[in-house]
PDB file of N, CA and C in Angstrom:
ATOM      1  N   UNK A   1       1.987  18.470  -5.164  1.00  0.00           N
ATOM      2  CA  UNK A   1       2.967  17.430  -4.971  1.00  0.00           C
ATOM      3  C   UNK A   1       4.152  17.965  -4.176  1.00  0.00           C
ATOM      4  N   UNK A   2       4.843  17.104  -3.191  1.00  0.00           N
ATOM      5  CA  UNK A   2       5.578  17.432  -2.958  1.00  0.00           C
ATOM      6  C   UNK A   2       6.878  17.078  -3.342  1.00  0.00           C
ATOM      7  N   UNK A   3       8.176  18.000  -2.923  1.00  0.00           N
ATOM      8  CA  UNK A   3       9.332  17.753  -3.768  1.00  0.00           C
ATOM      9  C   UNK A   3       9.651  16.031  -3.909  1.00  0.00           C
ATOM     10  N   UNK A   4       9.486  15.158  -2.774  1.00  0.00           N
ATOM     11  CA  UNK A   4      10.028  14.052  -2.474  1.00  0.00           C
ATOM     12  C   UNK A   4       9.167  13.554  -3.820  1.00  0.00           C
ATOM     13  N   UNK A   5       8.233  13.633  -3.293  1.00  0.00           N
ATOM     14  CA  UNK A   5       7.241  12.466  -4.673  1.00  0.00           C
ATOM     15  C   UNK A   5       7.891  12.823  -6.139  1.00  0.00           C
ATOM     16  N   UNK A   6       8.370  14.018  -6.546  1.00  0.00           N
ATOM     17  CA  UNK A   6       9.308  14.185  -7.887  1.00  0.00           C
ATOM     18  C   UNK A   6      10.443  13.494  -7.943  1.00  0.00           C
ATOM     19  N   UNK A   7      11.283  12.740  -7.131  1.00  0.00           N
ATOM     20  CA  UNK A   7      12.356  12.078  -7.201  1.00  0.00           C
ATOM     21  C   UNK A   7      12.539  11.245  -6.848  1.00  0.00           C
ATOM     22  N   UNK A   8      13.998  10.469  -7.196  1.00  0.00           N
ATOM     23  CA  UNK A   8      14.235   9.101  -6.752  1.00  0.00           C
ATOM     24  C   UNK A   8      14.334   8.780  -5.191  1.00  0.00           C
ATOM     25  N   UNK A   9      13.797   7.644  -4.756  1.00  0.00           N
ATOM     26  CA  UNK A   9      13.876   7.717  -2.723  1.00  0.00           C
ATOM     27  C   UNK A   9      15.841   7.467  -2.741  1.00  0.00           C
ATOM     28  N   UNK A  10      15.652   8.539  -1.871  1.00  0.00           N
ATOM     29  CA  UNK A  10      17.958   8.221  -1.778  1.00  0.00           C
ATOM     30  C   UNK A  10      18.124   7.768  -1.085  1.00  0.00           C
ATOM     31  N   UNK A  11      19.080   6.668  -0.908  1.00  0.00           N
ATOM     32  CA  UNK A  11      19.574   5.407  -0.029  1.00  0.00           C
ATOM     33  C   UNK A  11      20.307   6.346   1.410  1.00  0.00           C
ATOM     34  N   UNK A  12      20.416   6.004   2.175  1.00  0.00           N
ATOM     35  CA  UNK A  12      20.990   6.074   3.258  1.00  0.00           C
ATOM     36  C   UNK A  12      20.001   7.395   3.686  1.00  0.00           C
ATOM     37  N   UNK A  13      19.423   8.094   4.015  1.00  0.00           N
ATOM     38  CA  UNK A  13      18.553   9.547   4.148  1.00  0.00           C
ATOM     39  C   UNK A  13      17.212   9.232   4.473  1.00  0.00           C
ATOM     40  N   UNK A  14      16.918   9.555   5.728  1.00  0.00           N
ATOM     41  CA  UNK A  14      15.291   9.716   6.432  1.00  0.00           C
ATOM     42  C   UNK A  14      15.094  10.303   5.548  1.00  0.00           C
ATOM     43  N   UNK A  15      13.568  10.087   5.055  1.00  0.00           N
ATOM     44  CA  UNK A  15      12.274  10.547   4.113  1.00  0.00           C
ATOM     45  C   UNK A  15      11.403  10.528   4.818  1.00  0.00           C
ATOM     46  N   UNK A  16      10.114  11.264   4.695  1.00  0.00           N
ATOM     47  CA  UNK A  16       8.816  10.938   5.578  1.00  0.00           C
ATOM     48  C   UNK A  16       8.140   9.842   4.271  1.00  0.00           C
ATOM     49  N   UNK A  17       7.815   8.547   4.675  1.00  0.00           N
ATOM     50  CA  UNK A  17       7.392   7.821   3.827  1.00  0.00           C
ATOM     51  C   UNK A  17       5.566   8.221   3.280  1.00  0.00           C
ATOM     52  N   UNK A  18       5.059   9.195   4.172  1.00  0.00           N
ATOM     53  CA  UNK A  18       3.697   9.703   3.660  1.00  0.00           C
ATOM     54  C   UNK A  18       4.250  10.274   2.150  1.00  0.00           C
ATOM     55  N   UNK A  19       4.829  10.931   1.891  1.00  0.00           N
ATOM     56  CA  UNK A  19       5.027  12.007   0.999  1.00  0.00           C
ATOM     57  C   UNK A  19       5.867  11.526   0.081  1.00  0.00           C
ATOM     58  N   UNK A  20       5.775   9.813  -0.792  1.00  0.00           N
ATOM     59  CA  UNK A  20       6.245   8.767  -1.501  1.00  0.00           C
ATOM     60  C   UNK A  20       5.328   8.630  -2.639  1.00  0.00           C
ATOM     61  N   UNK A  21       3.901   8.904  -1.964  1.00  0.00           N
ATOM     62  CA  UNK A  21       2.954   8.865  -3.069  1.00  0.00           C
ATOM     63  C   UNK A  21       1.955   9.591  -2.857  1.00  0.00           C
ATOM     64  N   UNK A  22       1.630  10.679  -3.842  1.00  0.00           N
ATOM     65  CA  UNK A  22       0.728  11.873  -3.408  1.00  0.00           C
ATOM     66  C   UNK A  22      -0.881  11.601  -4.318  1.00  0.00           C
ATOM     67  N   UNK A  23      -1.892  11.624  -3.711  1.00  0.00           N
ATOM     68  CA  UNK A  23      -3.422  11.585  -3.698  1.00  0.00           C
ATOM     69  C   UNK A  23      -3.482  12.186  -5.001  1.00  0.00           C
ATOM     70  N   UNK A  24      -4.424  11.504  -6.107  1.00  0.00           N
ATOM     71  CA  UNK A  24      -5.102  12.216  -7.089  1.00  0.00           C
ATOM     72  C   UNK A  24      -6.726  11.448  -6.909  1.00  0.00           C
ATOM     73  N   UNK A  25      -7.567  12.534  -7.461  1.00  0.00           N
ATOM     74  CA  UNK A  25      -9.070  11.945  -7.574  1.00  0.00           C
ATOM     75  C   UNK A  25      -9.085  11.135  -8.502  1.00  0.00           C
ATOM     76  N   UNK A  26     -10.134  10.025  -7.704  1.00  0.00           N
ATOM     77  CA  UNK A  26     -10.485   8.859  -8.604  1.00  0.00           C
ATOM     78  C   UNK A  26      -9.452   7.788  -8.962  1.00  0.00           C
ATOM     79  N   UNK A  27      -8.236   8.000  -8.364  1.00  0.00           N
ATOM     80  CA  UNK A  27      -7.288   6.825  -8.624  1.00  0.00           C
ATOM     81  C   UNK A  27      -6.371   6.255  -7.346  1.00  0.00           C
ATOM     82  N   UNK A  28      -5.413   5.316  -7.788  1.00  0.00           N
ATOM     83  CA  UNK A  28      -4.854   4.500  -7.412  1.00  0.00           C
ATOM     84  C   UNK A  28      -3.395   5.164  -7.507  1.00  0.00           C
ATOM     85  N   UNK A  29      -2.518   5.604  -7.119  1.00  0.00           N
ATOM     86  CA  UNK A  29      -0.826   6.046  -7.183  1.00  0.00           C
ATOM     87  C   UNK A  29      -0.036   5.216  -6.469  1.00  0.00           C
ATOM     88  N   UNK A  30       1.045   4.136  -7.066  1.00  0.00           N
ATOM     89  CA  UNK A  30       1.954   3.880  -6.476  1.00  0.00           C
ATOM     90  C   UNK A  30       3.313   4.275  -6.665  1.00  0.00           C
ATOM     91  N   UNK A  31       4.055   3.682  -5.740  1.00  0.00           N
ATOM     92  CA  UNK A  31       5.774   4.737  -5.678  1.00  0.00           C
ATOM     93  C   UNK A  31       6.492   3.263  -5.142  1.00  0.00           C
ATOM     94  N   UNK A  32       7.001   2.867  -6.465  1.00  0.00           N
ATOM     95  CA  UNK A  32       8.183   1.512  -5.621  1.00  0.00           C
ATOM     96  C   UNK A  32       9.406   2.168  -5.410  1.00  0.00           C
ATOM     97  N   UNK A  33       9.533   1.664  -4.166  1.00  0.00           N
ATOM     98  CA  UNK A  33      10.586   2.301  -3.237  1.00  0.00           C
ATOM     99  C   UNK A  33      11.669   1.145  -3.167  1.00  0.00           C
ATOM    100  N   UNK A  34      11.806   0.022  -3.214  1.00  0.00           N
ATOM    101  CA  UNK A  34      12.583  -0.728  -3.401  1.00  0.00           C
ATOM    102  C   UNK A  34      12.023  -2.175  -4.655  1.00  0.00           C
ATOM    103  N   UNK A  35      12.840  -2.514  -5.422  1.00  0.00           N
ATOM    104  CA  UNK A  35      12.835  -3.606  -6.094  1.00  0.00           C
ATOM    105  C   UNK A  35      14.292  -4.542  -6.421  1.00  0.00           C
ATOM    106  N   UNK A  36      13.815  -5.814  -5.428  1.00  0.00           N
ATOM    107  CA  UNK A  36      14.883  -6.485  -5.658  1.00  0.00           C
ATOM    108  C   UNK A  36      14.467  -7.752  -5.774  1.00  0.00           C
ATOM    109  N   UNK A  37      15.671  -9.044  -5.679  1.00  0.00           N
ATOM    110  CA  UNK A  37      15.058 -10.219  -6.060  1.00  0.00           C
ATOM    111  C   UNK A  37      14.346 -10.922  -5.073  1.00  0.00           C
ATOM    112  N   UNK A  38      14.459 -10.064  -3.800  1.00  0.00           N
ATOM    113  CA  UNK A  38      14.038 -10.531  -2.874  1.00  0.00           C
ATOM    114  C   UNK A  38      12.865 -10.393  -2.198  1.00  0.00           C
ATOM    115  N   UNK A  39      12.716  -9.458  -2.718  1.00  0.00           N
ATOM    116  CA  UNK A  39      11.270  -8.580  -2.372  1.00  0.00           C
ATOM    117  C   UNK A  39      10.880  -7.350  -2.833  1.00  0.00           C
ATOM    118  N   UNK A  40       9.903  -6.275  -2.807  1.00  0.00           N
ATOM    119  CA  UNK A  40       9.515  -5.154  -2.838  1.00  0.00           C
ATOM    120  C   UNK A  40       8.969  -4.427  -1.986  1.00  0.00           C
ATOM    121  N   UNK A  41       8.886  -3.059  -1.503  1.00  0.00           N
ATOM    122  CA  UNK A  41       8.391  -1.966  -1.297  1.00  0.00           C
ATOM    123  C   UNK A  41       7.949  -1.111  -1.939  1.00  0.00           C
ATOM    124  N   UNK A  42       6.124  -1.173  -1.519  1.00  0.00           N
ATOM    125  CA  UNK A  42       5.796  -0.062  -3.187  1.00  0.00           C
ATOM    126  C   UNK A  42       4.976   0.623  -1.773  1.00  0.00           C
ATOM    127  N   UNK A  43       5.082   1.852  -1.721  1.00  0.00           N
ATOM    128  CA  UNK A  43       3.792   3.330  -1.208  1.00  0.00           C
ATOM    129  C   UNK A  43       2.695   2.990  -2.344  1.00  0.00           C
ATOM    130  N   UNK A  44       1.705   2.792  -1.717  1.00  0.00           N
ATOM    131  CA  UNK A  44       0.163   3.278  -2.657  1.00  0.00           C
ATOM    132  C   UNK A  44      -1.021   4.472  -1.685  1.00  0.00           C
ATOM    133  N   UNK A  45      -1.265   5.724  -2.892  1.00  0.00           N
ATOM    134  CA  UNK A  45      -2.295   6.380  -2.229  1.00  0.00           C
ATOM    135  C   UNK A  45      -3.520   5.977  -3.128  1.00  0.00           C
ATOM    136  N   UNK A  46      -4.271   5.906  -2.386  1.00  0.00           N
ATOM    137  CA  UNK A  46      -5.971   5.523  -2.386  1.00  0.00           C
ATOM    138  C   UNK A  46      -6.983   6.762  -3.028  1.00  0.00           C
ATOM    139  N   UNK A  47      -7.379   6.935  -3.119  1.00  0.00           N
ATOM    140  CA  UNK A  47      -8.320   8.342  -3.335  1.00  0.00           C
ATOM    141  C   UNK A  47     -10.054   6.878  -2.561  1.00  0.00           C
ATOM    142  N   UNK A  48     -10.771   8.342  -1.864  1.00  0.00           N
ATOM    143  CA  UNK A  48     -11.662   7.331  -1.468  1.00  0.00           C
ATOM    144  C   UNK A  48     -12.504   6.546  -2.068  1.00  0.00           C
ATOM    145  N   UNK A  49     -12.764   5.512  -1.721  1.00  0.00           N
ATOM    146  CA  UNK A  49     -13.716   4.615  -2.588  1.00  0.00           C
ATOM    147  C   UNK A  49     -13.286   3.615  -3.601  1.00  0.00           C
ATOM    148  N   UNK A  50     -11.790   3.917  -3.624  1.00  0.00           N
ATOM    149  CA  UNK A  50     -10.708   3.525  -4.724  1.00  0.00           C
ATOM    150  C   UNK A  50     -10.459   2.145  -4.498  1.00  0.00           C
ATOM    151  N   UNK A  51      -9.940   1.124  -5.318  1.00  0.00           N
ATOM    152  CA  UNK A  51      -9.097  -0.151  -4.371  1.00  0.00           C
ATOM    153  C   UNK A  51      -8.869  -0.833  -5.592  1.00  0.00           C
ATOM    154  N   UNK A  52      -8.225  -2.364  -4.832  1.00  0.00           N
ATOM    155  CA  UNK A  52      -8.052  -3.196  -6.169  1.00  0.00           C
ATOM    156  C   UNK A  52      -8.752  -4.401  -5.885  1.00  0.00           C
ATOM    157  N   UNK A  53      -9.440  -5.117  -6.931  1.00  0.00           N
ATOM    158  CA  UNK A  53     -10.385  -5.896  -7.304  1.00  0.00           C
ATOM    159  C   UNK A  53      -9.258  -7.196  -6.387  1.00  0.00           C
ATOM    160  N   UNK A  54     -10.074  -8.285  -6.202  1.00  0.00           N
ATOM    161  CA  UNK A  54     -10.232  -9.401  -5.392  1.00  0.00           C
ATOM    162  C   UNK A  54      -8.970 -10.082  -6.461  1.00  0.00           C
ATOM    163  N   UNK A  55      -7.782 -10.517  -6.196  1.00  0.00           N
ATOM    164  CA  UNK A  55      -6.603 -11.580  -6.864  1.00  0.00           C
ATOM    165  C   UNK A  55      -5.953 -11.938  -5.866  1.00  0.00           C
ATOM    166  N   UNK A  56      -5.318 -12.886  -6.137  1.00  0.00           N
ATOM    167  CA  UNK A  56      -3.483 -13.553  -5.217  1.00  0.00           C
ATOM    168  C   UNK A  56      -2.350 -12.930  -5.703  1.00  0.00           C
ATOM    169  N   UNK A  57      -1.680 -13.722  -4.865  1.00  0.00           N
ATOM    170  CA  UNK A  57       0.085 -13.073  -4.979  1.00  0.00           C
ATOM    171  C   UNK A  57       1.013 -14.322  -4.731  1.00  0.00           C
ATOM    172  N   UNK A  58       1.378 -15.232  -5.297  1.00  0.00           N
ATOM    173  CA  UNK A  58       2.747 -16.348  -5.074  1.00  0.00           C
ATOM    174  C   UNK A  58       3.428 -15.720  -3.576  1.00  0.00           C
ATOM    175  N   UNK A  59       3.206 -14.883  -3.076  1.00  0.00           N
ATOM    176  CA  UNK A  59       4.363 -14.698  -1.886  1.00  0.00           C
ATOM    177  C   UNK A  59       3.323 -13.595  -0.930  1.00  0.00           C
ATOM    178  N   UNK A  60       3.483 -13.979   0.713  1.00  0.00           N
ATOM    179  CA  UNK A  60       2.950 -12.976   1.422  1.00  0.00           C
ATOM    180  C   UNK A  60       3.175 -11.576   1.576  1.00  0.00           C
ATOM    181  N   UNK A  61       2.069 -10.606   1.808  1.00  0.00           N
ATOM    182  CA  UNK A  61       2.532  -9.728   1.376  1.00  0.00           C
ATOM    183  C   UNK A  61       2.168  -8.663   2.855  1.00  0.00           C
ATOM    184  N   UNK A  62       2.708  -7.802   3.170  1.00  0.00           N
ATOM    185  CA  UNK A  62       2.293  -7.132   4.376  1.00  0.00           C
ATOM    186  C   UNK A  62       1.486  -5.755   4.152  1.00  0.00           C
ATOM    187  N   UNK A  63       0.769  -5.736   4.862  1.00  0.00           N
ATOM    188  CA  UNK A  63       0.136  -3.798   4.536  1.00  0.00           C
ATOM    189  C   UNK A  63       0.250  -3.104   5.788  1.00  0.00           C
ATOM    190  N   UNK A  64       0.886  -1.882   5.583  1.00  0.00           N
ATOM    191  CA  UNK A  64       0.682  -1.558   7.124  1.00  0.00           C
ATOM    192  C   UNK A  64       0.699  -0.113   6.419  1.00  0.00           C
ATOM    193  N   UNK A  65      -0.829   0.515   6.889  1.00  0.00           N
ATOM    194  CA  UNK A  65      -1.530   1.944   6.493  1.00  0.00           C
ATOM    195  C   UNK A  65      -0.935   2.861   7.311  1.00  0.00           C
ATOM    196  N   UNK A  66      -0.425   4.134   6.451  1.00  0.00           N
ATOM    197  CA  UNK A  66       0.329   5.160   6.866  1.00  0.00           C
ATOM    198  C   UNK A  66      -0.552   6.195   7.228  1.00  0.00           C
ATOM    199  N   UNK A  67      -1.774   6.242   6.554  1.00  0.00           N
ATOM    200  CA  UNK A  67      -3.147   6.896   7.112  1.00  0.00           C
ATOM    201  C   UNK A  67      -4.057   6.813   6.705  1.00  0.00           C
ATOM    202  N   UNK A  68      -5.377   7.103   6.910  1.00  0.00           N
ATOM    203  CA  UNK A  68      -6.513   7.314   6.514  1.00  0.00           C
ATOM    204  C   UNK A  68      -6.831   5.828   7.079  1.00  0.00           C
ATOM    205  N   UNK A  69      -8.174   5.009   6.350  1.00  0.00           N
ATOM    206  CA  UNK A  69      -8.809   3.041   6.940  1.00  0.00           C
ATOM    207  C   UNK A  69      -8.726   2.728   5.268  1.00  0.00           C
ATOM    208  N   UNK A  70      -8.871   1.406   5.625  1.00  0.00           N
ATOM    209  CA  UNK A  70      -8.712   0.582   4.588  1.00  0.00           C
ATOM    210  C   UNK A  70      -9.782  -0.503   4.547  1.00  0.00           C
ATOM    211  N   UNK A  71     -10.433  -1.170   3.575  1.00  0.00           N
ATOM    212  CA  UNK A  71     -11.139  -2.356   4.041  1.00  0.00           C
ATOM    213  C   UNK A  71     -10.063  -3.579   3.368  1.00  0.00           C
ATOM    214  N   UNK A  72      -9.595  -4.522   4.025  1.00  0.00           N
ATOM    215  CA  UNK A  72      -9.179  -5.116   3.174  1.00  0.00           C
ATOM    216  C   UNK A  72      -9.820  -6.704   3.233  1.00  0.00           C
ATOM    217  N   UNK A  73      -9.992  -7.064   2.364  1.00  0.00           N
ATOM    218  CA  UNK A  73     -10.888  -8.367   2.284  1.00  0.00           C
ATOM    219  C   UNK A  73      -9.816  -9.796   2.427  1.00  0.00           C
ATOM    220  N   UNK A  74     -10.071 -10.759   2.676  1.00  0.00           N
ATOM    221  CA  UNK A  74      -8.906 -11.828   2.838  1.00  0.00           C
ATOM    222  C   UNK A  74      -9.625 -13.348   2.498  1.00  0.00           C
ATOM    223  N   UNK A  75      -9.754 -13.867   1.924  1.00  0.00           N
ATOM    224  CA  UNK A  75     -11.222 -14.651   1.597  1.00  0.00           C
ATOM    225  C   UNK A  75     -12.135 -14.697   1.872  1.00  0.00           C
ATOM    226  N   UNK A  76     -13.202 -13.371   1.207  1.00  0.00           N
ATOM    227  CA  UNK A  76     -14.258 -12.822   1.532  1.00  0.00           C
ATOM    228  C   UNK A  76     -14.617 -12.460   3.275  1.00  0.00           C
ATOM    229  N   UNK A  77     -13.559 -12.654   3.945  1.00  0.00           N
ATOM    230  CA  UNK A  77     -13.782 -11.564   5.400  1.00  0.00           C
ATOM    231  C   UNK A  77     -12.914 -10.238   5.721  1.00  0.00           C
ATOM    232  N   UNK A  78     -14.188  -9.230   5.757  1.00  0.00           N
ATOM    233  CA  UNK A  78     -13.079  -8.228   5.952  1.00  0.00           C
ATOM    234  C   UNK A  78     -12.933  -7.320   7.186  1.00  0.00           C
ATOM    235  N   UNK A  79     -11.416  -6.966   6.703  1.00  0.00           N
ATOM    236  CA  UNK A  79     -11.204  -6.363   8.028  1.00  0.00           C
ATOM    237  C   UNK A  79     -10.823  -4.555   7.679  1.00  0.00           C
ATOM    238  N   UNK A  80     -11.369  -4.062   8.762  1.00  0.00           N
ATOM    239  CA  UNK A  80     -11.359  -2.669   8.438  1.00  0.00           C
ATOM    240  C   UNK A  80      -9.510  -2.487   9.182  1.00  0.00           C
ATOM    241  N   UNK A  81      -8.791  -1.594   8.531  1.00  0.00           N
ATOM    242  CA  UNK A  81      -7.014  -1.401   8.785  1.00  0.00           C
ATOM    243  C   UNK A  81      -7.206  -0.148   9.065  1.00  0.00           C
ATOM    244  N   UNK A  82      -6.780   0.392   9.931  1.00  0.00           N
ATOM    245  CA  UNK A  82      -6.169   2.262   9.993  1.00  0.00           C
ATOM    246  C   UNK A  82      -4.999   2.177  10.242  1.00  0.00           C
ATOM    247  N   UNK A  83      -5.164   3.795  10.654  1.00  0.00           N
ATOM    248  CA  UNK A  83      -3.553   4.350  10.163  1.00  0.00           C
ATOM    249  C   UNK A  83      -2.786   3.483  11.744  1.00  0.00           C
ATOM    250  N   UNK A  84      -1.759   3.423  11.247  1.00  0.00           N
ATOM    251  CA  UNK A  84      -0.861   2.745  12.238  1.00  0.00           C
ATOM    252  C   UNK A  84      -1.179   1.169  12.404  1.00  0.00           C
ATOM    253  N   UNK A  85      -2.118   0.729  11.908  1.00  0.00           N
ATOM    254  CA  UNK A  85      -1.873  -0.800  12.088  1.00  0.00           C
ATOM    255  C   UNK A  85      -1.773  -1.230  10.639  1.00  0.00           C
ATOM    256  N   UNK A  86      -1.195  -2.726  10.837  1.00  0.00           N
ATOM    257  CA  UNK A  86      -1.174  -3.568  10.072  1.00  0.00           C
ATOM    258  C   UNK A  86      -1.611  -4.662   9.760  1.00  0.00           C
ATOM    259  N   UNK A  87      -1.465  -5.456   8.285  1.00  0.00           N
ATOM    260  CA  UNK A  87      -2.018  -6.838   8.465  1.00  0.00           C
ATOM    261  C   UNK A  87      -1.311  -7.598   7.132  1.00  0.00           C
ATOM    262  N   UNK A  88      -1.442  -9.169   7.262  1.00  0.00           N
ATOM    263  CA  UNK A  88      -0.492  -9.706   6.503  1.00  0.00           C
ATOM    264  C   UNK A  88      -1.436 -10.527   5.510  1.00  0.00           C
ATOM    265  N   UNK A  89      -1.099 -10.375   4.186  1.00  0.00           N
ATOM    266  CA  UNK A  89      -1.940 -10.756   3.471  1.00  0.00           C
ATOM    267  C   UNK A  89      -1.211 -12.400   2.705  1.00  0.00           C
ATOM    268  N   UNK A  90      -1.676 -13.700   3.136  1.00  0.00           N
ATOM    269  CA  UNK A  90      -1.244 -14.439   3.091  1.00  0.00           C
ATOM    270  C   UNK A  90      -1.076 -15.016   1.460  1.00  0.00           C
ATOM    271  N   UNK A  91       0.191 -15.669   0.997  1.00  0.00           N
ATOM    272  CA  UNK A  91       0.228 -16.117  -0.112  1.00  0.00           C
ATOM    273  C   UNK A  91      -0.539 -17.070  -0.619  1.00  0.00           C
ATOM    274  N   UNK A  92      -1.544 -16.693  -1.795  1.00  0.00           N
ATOM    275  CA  UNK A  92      -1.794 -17.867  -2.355  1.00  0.00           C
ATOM    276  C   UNK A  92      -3.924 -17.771  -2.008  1.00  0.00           C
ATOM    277  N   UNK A  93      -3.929 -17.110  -1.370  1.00  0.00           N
ATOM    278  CA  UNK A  93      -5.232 -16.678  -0.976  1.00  0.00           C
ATOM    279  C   UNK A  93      -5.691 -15.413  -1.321  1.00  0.00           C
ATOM    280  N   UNK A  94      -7.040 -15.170  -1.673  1.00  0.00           N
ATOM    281  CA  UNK A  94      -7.996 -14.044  -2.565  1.00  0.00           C
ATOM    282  C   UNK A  94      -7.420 -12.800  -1.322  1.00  0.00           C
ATOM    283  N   UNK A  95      -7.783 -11.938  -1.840  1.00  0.00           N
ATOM    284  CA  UNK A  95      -7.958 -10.696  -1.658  1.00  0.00           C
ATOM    285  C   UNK A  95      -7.883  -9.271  -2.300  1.00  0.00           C
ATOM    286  N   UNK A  96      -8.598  -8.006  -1.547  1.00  0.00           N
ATOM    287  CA  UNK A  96      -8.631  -7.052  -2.224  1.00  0.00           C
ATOM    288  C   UNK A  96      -8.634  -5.987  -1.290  1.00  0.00           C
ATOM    289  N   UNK A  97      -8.751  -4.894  -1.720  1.00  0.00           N
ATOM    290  CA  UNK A  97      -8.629  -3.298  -0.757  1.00  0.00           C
ATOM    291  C   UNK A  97      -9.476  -2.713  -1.166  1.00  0.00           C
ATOM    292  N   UNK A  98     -10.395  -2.038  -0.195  1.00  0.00           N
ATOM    293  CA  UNK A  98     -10.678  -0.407  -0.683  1.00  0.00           C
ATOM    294  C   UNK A  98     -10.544   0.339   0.405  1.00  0.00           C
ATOM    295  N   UNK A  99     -11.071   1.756  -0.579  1.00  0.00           N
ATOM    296  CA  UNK A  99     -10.133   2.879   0.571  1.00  0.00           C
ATOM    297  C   UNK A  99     -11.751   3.716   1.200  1.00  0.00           C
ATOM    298  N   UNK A 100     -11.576   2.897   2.200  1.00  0.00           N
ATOM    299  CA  UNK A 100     -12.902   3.441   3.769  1.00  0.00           C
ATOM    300  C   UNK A 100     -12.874   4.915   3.619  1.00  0.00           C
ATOM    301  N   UNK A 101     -11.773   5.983   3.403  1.00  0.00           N
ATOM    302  CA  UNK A 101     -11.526   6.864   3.397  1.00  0.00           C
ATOM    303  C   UNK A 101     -10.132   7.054   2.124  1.00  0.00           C
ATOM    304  N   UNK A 102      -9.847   8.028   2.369  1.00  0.00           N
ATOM    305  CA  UNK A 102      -8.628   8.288   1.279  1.00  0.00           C
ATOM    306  C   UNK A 102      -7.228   8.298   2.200  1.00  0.00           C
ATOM    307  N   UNK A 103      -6.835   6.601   1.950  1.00  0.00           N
ATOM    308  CA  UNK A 103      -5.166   6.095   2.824  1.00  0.00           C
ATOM    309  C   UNK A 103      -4.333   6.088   1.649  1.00  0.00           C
ATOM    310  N   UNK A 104      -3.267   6.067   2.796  1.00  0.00           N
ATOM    311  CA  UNK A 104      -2.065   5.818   2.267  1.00  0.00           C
ATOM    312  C   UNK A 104      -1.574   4.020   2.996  1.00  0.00           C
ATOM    313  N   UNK A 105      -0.867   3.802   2.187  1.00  0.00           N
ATOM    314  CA  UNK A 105      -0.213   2.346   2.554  1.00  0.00           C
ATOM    315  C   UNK A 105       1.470   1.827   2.070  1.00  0.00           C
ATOM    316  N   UNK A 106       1.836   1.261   3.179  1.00  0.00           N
ATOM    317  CA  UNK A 106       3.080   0.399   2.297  1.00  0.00           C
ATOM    318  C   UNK A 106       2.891  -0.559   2.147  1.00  0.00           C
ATOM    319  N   UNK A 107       3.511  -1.381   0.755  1.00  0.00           N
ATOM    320  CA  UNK A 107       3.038  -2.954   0.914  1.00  0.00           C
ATOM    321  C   UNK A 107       4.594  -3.232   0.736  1.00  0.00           C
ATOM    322  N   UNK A 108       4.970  -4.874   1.576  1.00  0.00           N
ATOM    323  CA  UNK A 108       6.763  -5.438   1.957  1.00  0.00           C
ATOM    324  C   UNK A 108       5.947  -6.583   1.214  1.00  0.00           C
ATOM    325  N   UNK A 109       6.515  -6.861   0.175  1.00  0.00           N
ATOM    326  CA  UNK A 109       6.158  -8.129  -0.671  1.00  0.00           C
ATOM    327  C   UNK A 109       7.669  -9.424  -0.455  1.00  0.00           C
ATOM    328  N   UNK A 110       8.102 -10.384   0.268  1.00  0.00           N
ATOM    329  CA  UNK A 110       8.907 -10.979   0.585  1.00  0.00           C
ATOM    330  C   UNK A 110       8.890 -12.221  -0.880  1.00  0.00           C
ATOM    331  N   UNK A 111       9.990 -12.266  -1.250  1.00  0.00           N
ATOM    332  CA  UNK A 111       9.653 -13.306  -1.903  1.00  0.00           C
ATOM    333  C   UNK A 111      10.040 -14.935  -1.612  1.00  0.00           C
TER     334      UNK A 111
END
């Protein structure tokens, strides 16, 4: 682990946002980086093969992969995500993730 992932993210101070949430086997790690009434920022690392089962969300939500691919499903069509792109996961409609490889991701949940 690195030092960052042991502590709180500090306001005003570049962070490398990879190093928010650090890889364990066989799971799922997230790191909320912001929570307000307005929205959220959570880091999630993947371990491969990993993801979360098919649900909604009341509010759109954005993913944009910091590395590794992603599959992410959007009513049953999916689209493969890598590192550096993004995609917007619309409110109110199915979806789910898995990890093509072992990514990292941010998700901007707007409310």
């Amino acid at each position: 682990m690195t030092e960052m992932s042991n502590r709180k993210v500090p306001p005003a101070e570049a962070v490398p946002l990879k190093d928010l949430a650090v890889y364990q086997d066989r799971s799922v790690v997230s790191r909320e980086v912001i929570n307000k009434p307005s929205g959220t920022v959570t880091v999630f690392a993947f371990d491969a093969g990993e993801g979360l089962s098919e649900h909604t969300a009341p509010f759109d939500a954005l993913v944009h992969i910091l590395e590794g691919e992603a599959e992410i499903s959007i009513e049953g069509t999916a689209h493969q995500v890598r590192e550096g792109e993004m995609i917007i996961m619309p409110a109110g409609r199915p979806h789910a993730l898995k990890a093509v490889s072992r990514f990292k991701m941010m998700l901007v949940m707007i409310r």
